[in-house]
C-alpha atoms as a PDB file:
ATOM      1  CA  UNK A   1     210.072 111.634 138.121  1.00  0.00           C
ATOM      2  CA  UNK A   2     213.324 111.977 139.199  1.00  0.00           C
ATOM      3  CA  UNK A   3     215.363 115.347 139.860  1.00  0.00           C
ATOM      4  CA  UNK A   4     219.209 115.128 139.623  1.00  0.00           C
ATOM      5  CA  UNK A   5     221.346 117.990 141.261  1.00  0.00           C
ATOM      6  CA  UNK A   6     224.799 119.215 140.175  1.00  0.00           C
ATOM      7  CA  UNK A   7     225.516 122.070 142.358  1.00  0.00           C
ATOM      8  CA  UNK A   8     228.808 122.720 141.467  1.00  0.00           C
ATOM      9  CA  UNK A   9     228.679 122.191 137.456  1.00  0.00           C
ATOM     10  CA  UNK A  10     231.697 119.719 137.448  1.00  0.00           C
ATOM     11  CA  UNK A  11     229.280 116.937 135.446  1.00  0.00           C
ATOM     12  CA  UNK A  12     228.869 114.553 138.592  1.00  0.00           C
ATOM     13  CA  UNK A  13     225.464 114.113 140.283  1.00  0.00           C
ATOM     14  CA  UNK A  14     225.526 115.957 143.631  1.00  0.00           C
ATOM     15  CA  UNK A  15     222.625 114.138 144.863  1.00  0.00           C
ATOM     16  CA  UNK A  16     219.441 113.681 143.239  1.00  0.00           C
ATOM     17  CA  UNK A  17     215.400 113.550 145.062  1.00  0.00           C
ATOM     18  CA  UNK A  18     212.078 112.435 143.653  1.00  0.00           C
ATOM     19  CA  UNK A  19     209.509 114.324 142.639  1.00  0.00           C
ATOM     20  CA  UNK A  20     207.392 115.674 145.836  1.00  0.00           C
ATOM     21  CA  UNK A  21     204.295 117.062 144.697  1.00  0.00           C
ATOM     22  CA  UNK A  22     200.779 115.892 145.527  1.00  0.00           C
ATOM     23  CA  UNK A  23     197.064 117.098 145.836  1.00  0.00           C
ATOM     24  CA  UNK A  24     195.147 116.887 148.783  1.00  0.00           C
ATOM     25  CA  UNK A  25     190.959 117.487 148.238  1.00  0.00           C
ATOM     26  CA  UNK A  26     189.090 118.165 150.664  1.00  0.00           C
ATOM     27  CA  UNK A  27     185.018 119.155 151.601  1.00  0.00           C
ATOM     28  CA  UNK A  28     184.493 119.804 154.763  1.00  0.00           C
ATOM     29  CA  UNK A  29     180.195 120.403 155.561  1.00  0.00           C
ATOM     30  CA  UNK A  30     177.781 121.492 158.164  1.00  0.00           C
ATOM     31  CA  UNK A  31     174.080 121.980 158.960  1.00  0.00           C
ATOM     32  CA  UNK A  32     172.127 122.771 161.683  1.00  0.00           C
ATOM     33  CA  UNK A  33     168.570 122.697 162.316  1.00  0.00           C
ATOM     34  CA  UNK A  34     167.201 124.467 165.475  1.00  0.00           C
ATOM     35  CA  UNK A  35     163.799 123.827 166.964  1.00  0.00           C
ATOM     36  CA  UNK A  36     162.699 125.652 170.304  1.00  0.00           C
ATOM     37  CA  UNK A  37     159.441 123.705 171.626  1.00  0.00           C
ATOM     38  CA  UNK A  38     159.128 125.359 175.000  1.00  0.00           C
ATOM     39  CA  UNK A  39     160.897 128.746 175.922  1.00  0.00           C
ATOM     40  CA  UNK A  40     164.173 128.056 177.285  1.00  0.00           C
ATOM     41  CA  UNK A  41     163.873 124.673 175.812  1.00  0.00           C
ATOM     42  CA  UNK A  42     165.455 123.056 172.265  1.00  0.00           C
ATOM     43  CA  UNK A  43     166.238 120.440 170.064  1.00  0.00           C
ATOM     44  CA  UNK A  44     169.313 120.542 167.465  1.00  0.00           C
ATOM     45  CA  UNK A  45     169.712 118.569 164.564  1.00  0.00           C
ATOM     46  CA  UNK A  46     173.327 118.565 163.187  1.00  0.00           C
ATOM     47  CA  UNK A  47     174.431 116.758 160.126  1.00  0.00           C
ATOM     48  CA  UNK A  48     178.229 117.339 158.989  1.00  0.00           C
ATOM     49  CA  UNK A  49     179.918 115.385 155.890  1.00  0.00           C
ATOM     50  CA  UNK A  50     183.302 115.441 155.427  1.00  0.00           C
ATOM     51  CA  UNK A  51     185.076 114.473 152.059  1.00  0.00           C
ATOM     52  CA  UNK A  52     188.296 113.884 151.236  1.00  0.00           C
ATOM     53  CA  UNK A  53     190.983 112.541 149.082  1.00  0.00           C
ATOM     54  CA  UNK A  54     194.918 111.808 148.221  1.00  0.00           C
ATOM     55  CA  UNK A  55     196.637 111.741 144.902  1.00  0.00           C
ATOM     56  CA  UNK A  56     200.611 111.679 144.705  1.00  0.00           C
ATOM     57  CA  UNK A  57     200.795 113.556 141.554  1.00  0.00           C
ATOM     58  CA  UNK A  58     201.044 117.594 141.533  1.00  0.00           C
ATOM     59  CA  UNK A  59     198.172 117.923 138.853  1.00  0.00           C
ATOM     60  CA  UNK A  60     195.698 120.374 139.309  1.00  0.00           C
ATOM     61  CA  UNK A  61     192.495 120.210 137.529  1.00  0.00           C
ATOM     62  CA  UNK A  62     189.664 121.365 139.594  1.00  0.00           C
ATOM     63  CA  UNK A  63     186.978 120.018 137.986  1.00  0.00           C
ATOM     64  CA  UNK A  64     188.011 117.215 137.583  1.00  0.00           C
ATOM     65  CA  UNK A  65     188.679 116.888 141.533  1.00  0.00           C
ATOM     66  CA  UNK A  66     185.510 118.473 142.107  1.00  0.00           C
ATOM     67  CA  UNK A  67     183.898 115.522 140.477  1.00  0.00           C
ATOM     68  CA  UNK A  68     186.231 113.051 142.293  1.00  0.00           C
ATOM     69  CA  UNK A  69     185.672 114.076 145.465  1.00  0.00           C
ATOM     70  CA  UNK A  70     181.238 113.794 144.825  1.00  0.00           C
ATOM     71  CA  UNK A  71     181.878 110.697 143.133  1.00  0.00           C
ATOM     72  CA  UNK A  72     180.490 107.960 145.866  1.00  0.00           C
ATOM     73  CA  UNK A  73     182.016 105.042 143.952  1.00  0.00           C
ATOM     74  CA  UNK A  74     185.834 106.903 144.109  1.00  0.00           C
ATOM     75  CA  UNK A  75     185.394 109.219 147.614  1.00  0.00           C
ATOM     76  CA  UNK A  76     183.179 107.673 150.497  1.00  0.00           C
ATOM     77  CA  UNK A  77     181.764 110.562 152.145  1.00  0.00           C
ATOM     78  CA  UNK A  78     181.814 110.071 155.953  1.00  0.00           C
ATOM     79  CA  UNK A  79     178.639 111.767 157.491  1.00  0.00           C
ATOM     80  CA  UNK A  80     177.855 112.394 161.415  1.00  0.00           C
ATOM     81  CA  UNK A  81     174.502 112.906 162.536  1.00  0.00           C
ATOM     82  CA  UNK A  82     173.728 114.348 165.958  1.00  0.00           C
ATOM     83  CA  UNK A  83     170.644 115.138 167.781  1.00  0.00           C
ATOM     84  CA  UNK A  84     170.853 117.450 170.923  1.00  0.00           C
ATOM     85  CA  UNK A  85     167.863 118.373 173.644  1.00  0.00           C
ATOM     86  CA  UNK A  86     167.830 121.275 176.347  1.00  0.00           C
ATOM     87  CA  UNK A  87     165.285 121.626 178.537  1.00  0.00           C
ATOM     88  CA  UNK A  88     165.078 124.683 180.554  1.00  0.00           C
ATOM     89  CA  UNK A  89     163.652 124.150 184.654  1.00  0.00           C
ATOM     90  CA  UNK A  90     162.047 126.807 186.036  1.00  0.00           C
ATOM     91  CA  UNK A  91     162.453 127.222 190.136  1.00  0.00           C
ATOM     92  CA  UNK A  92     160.031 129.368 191.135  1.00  0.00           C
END
């Protein structure tokens, strides 16, 4: 879609600019496990998943983007997994 400007009403196009709109989706997910095996001491499990998507158009329909964005065969889902140990030394 195109939008044509006449500012000044005399019947010529002023200039004239395309349609801008667009929809961004976006899931954005953490969790955390916590496991403390000695005092002091831990392990953390972390898994995050981010999902996310583009579409030029201005339409909003949030179920339907809902749906798009948990779709695996539209949105790949890109997932981190991190494992973390602290052990505590005790100086006696």
């Amino acid at each position: 879609m195109r939008y044509i400007m006449d500012e000044n009403s005399d019947g010529s196009t002023d200039y004239s600019f395309d349609n801008s709109n667009f929809n961004v989706k976006e899931f954005l997910s953490n969790f955390v496990v916590r496991w403390e095996y000695n005092p002091g001491s831990s392990v953390y499990l972390v898994w995050s998943q981010t999902r996310s998507s583009y579409i030029s158009n201005g339409d909003l329909n949030v179920m339907d983007d809902l749906g798009d964005l948990f779709d695996s065969k539209v949105e790949k889902p890109h997932n981190v997994f991190l494992v973390k140990f602290s052990y505590r030394f005790g100086i006696k």
